[in-house]
C-alpha atoms as a PDB file:
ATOM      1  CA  UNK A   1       0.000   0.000   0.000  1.00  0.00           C
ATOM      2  CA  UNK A   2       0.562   3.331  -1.005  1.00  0.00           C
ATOM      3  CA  UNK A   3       1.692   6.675   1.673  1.00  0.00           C
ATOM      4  CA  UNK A   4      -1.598   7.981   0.717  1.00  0.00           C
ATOM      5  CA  UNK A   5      -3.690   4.849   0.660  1.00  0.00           C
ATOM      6  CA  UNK A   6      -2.616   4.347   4.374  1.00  0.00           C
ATOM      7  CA  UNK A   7      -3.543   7.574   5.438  1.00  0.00           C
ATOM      8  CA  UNK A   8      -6.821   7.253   3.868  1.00  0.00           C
ATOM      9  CA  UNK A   9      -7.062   4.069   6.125  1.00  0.00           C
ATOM     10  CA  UNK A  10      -6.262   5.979   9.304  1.00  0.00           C
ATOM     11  CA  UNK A  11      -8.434   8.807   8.774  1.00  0.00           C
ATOM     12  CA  UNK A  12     -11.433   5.957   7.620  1.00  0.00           C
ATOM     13  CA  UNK A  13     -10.659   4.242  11.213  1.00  0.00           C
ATOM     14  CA  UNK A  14     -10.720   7.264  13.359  1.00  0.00           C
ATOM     15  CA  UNK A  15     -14.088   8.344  11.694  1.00  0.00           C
ATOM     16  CA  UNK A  16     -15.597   5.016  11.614  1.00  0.00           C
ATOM     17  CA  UNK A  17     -14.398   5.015  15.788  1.00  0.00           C
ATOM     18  CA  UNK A  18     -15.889   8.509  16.057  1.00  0.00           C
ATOM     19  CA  UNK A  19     -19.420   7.620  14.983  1.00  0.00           C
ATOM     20  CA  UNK A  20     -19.577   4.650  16.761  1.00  0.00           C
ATOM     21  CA  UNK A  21     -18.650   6.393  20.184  1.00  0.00           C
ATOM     22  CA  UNK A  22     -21.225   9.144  19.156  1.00  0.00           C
ATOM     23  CA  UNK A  23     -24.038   6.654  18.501  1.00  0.00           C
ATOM     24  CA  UNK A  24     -23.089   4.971  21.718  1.00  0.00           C
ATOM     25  CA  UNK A  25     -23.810   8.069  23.701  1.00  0.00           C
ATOM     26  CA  UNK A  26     -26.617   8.812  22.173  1.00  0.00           C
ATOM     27  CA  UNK A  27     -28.202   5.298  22.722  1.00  0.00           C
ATOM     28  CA  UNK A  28     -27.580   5.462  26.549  1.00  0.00           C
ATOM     29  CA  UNK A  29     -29.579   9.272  26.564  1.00  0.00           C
ATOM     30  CA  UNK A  30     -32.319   7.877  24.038  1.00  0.00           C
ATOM     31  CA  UNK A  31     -35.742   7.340  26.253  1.00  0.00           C
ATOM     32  CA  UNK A  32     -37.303   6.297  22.299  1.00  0.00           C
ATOM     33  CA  UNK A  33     -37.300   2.048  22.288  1.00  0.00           C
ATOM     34  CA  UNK A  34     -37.523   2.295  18.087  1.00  0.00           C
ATOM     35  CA  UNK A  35     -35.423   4.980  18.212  1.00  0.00           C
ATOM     36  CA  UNK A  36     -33.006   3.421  20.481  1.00  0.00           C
ATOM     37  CA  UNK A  37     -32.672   0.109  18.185  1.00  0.00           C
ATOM     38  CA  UNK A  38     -31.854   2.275  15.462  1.00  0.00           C
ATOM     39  CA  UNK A  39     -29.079   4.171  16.859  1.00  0.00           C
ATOM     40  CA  UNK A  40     -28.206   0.895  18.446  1.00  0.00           C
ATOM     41  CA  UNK A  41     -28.123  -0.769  14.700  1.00  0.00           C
ATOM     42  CA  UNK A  42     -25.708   1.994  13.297  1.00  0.00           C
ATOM     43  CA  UNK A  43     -23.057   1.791  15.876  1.00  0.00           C
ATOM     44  CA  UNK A  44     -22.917  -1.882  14.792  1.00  0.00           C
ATOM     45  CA  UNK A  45     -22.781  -0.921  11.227  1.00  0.00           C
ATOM     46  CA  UNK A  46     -20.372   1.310  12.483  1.00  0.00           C
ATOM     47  CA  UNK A  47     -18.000  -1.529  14.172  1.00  0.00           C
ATOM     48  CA  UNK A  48     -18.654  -3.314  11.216  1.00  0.00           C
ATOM     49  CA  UNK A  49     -17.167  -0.694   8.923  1.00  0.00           C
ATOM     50  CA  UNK A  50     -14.122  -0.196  11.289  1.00  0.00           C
ATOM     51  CA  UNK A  51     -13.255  -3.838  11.297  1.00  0.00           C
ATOM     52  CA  UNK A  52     -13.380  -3.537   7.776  1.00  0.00           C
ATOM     53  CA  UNK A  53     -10.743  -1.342   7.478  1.00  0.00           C
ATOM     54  CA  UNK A  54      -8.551  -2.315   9.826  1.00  0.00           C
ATOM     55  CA  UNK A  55      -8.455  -5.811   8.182  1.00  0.00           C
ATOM     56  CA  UNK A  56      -6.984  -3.935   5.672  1.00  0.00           C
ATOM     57  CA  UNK A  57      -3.968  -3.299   7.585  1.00  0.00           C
END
């Protein structure tokens, strides 16, 4: 892999980290069940993603 094709990695992993930690929060504040679930769902979509791209490493 390239210089710039790593960074691109890094920068995908620390955003991918940063939404997850963000839906996180949000879940534990969320009084909503459906609402909950969803948020819930996309900071697993979110892990997902991350593992994803750090496989790539």
């Amino acid at each position: 892999m390239t210089t710039k094709e790593l960074l691109y990695i890094e920068d995908a992993l620390g955003h991918e980290k940063y939404f997850q930690t963000r839906c996180k929060e949000a879940v534990s504040q969320l009084q909503d069940p459906e609402l909950k679930s969803t948020v819930e769902e996309l900071a697993k979509k979110h892990g997902k993603i991350f593992q994803s791209f750090y496989g790539l490493l």
